[in-house]
Protein backbone atom coordinates (compact mmCIF):
# COMPACT_ATOMS: atom_id res chain seq x y z
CA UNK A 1 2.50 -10.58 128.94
CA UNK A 2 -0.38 -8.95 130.74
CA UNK A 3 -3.50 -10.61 129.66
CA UNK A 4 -6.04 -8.36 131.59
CA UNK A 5 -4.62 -5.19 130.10
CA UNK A 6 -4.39 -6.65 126.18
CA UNK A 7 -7.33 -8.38 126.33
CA UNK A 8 -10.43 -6.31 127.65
CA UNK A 9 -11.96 -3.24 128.33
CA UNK A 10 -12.68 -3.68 132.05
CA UNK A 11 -15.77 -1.34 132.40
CA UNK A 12 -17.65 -3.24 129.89
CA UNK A 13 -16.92 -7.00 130.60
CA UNK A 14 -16.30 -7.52 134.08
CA UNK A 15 -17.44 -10.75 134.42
CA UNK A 16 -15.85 -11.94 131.13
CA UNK A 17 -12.91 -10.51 132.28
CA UNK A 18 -12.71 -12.05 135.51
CA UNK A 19 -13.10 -15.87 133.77
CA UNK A 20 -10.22 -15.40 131.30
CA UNK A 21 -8.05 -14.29 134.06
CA UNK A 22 -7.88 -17.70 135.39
CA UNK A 23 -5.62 -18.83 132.99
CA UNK A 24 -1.91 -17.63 133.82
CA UNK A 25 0.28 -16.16 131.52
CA UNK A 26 3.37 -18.47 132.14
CA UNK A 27 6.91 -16.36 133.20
CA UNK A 28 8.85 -14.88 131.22
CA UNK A 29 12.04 -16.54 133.41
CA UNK A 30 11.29 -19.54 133.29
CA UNK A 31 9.52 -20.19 130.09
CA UNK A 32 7.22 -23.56 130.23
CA UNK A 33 10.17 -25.12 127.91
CA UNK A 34 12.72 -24.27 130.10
CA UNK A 35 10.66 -25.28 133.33
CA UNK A 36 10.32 -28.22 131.89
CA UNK A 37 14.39 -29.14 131.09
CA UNK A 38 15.09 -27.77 134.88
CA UNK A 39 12.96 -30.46 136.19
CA UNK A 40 12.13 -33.17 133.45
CA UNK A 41 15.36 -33.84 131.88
CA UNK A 42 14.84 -31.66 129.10
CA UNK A 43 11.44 -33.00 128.40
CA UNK A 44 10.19 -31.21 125.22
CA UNK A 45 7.28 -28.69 125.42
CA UNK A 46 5.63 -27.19 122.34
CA UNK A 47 4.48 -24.05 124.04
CA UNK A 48 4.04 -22.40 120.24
CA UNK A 49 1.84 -24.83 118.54
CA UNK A 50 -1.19 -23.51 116.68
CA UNK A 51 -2.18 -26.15 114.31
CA UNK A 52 -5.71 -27.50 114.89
CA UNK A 53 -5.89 -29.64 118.12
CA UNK A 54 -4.84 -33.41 116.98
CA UNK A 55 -4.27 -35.58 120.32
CA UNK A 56 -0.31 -34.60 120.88
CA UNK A 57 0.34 -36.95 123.94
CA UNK A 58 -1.07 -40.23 124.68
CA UNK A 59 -3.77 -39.95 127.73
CA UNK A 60 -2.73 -40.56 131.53
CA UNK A 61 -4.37 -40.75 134.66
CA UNK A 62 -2.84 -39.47 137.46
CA UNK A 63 -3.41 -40.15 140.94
CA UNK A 64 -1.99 -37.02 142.83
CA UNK A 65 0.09 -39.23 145.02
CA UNK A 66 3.16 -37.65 144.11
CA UNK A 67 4.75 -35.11 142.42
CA UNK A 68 5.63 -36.40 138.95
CA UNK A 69 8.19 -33.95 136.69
CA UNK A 70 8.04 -35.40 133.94
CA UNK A 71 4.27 -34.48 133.36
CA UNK A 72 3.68 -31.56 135.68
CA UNK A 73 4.98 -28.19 136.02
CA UNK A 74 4.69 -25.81 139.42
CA UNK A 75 4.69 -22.84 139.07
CA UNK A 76 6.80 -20.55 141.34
CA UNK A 77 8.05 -17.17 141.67
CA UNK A 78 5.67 -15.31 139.61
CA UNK A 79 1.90 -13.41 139.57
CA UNK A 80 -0.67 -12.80 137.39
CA UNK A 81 -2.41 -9.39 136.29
CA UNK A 82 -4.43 -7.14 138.93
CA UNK A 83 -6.97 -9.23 138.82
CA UNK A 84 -5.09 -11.85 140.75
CA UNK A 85 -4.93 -11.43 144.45
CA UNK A 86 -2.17 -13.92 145.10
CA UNK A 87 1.08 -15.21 143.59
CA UNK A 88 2.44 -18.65 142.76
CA UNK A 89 4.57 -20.86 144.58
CA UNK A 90 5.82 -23.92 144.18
CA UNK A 91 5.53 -25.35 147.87
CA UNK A 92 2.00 -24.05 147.92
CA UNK A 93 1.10 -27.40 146.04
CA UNK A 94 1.13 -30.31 148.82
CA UNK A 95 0.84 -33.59 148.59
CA UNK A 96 -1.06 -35.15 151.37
CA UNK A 97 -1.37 -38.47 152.96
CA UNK A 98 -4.89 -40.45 152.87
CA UNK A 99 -7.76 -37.88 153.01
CA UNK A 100 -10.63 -38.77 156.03
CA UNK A 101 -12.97 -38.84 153.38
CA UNK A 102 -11.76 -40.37 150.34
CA UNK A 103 -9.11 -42.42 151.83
CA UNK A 104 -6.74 -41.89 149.32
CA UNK A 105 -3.72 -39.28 149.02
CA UNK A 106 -4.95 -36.46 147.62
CA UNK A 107 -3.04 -32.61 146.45
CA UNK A 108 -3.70 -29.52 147.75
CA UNK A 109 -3.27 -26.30 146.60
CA UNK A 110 -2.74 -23.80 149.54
CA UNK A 111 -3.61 -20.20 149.91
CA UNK A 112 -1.97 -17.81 152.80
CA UNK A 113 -0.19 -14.74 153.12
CA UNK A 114 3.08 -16.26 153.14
CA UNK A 115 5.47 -13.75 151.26
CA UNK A 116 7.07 -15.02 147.79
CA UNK A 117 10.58 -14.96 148.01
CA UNK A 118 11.00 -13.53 144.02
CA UNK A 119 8.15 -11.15 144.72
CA UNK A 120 5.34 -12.64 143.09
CA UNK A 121 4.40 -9.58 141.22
CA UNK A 122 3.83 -7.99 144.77
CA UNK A 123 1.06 -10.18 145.32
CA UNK A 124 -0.47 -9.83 148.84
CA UNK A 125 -1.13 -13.29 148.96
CA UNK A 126 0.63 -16.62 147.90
CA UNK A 127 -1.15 -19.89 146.26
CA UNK A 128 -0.60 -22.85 144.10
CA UNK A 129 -0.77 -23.86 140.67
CA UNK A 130 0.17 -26.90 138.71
CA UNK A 131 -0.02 -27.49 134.96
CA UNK A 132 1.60 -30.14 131.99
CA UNK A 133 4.73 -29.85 130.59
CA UNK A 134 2.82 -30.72 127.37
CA UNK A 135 -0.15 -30.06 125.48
CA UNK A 136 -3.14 -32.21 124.72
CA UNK A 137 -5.29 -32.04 121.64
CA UNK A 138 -8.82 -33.26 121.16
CA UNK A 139 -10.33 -35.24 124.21
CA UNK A 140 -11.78 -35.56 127.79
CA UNK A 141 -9.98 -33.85 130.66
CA UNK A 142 -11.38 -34.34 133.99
CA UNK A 143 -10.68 -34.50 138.06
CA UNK A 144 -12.02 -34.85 141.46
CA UNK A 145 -12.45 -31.91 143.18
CA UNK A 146 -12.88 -30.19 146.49
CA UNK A 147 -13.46 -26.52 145.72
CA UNK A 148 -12.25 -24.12 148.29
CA UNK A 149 -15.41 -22.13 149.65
CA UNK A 150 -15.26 -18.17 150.36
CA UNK A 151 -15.62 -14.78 149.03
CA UNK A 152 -12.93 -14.06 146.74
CA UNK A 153 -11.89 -17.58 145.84
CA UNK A 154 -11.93 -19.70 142.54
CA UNK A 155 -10.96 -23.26 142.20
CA UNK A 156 -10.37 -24.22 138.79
CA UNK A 157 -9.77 -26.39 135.79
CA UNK A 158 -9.11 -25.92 132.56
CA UNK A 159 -6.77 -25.75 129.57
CA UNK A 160 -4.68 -23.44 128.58
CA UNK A 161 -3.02 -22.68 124.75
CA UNK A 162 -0.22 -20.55 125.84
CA UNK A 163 2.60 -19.71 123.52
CA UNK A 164 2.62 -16.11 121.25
CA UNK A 165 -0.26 -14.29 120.45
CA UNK A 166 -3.94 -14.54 121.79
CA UNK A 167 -4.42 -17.91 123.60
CA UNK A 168 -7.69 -20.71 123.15
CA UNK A 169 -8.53 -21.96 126.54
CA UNK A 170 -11.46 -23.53 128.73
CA UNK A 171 -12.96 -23.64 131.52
CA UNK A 172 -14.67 -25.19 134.60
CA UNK A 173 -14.44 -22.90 137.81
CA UNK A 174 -16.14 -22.96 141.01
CA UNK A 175 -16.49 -19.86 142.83
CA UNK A 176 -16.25 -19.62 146.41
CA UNK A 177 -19.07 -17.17 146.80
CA UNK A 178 -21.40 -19.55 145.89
CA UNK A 179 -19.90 -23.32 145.86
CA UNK A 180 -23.18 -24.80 144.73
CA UNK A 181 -22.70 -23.16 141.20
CA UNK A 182 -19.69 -24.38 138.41
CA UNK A 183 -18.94 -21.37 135.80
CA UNK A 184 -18.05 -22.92 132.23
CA UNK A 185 -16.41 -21.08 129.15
CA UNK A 186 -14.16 -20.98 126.65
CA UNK A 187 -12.01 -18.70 124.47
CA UNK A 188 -10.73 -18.87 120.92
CA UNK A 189 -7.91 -16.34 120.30
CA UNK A 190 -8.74 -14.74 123.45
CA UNK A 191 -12.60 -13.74 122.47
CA UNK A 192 -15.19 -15.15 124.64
CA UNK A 193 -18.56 -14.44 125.09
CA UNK A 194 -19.68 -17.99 126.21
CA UNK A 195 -19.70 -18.29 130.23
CA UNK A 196 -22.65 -20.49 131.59
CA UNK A 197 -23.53 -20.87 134.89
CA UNK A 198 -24.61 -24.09 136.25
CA UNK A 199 -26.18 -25.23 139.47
CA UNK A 200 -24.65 -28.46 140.80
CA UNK A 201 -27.39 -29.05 143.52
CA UNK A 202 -24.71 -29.89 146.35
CA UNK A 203 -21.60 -27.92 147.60
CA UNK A 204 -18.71 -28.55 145.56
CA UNK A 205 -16.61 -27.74 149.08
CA UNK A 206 -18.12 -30.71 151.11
CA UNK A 207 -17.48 -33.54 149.15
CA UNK A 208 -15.11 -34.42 146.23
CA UNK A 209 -16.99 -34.86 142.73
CA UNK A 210 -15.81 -35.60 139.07
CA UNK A 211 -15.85 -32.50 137.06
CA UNK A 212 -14.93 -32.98 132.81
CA UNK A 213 -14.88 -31.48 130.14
CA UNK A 214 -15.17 -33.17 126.29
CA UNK A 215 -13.19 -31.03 123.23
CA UNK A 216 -13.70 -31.94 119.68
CA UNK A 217 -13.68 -30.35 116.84
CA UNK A 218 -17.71 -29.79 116.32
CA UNK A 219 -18.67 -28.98 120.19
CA UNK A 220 -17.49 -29.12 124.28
CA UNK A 221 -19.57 -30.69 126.34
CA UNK A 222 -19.26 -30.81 130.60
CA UNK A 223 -19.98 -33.00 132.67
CA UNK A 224 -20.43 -33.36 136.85
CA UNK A 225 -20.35 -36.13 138.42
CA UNK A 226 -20.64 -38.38 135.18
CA UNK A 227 -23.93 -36.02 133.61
CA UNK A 228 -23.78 -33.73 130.83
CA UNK A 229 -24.56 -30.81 132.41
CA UNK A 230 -23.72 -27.93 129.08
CA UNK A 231 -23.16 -28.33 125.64
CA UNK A 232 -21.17 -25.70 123.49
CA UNK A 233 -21.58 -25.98 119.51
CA UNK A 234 -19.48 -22.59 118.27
CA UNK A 235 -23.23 -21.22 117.71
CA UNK A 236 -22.16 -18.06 120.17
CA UNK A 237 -18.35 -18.22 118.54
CA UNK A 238 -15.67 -20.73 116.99
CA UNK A 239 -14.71 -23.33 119.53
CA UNK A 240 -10.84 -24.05 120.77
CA UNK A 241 -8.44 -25.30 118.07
CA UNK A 242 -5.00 -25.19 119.51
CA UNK A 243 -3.66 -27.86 121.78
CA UNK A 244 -3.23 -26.64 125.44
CA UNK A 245 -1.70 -27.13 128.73
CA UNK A 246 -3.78 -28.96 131.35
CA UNK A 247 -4.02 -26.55 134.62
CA UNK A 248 -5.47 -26.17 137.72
CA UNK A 249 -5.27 -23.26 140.38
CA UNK A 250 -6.60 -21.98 143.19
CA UNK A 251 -6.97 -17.75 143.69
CA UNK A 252 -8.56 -14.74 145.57
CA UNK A 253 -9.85 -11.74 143.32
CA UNK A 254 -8.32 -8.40 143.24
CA UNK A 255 -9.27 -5.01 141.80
CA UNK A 256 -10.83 -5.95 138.81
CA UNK A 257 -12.35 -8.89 139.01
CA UNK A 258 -13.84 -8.64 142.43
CA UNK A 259 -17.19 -7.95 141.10
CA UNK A 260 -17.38 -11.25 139.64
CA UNK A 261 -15.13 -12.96 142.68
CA UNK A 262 -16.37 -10.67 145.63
CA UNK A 263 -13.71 -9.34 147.61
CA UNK A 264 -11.10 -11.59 149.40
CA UNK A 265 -10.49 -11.30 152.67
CA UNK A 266 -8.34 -13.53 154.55
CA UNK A 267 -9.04 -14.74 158.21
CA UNK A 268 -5.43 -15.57 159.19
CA UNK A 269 -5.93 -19.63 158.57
CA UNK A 270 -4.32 -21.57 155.11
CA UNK A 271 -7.16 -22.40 152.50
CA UNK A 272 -7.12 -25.34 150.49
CA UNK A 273 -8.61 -26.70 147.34
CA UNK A 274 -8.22 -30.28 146.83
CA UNK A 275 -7.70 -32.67 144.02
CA UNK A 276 -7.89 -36.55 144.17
CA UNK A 277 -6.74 -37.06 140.64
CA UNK A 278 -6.53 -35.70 136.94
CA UNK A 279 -7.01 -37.46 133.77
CA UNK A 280 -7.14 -37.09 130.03
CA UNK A 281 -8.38 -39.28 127.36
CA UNK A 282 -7.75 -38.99 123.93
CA UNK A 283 -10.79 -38.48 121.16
CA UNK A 284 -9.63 -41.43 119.73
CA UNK A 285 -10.03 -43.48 123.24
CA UNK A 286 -13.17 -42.22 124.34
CA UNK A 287 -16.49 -43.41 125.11
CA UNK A 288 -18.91 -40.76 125.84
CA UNK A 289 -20.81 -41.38 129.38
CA UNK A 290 -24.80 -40.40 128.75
CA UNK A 291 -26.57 -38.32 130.08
């Protein structure tokens, strides 16, 4: 499936465009479920589900230290639509030993020009992306983050409803243009008209900072660093229903969305975005940092 061309007419919502194109479509070979049984022991995933989000897994944290099957997909040996500059593969997502500045291990996802063996839809570039084997319902999904900075790039996370028909997903991406902004949004059956942009009053590509997001059935709310930062209430459209994949990625624009991205061009060195963990909490087990 080809979300870019089902989805939008391109001369009318670039920008909107460009922020749904984060989310991959997953392969057709392999499918998430099948993915998942190569490498998790026939793990089950609902890719399909559309019932209204209850909490379908019980929360984790996990520390990036390691990759762990069982939770966590890579994927590998496919691309995007046009709007994505670069391809996915699976040794693209590193696992490195203790960072200088956080002194833990931390995972990177790597951009280059490294061909794809498979093809990668063409791409001209190659980078990582790593998302759950299941979906999560209702609750807080969050990480620390060191955004990659440059033209071109986004460093992402977000969630992800895959299965048939349109998907529910949302958003918190950092643009490389301009790494003291975070973009926020959200789609329910692939409509969106709800991007925010938010100035963070650092650079996201310095330092590593919490970034979260908090789904329910009555609003999202996101939060840096520990502060609510944007509230959504389904006042500018119905909010998420369907359970979703957990995701993060790291790409260059292409074509079509480099009026939102700016144009990627790549100076012959690897770029990284890094994460120092990922965690979700169920509704059920939250409570709600203030403001």
């Amino acid at each position: 499936m080809n979300k870019f061309n089902n989805r939008f007419n391109t001369a009318k919502w670039p920008l909107l465009i460009a922020t749904f194109l984060l989310a991959s479509t997953f392969p057709t070979t392999p499918t998430v479920t099948q993915a998942a049984e190569q490498t998790a022991g026939n793990t089950s995933v609902n890719t399909s589900a559309s019932v209204t989000a209850p909490t379908l897994s019980a929360g984790f944290t996990d520390e990036l230290n390691q990759f762990d099957p069982v939770r966590w997909y890579k994927a590998n040996g496919w691309g995007n639509g046009p709007g994505f500059g670069a391809g996915w593969r699976a040794d693209h997502i590193e696992f490195l030993g203790d960072d200088i500045e956080t002194k833990n291990k931390v995972m990177a996802l790597r951009l280059d020009n490294d061909p794809c063996p498979t093809g990668c839809a063409n791409k001209a570039y190659a980078s990582g992306e790593y998302f759950t084997t299941q979906k999560y319902g209702y609750g807080r999904v969050e990480a620390r983050i060191k955004a990659a900075k440059g033209d071109g790039l986004v460093t992402s996370l977000f969630t992800y409803s895959g299965g048939s028909g349109p998907a529910d997903e949302i958003d918190i991406e950092i643009l490389g243009k301009d790494t003291t902004k975070l973009e926020t949004n959200y789609f329910t059956n692939g409509v969106s008209a709800h991007g925010k942009i938010i100035d963070l009053g650092f650079d996201a590509s310095e330092d590593f900072h919490d970034y979260a997001f908090e789904w329910s059935a009555t609003s999202i709310k996101w939060y840096v660093d520990g502060k609510l930062v944007h509230t959504e209430t389904g006042a500018r459209g119905p909010l998420p229903t369907k359970p979703s994949h957990i995701m993060v990625n790291l790409w260059p624009g292409a074509g079509p969305t480099e009026s939102w991205t700016k144009p990627f061009v790549y100076n012959g060195k690897p770029i990284r975005a890094y994460y120092d963990w990922i965690k979700f909490t169920p509704e059920n087990e939250l409570n709600t940092p203030q403001p």
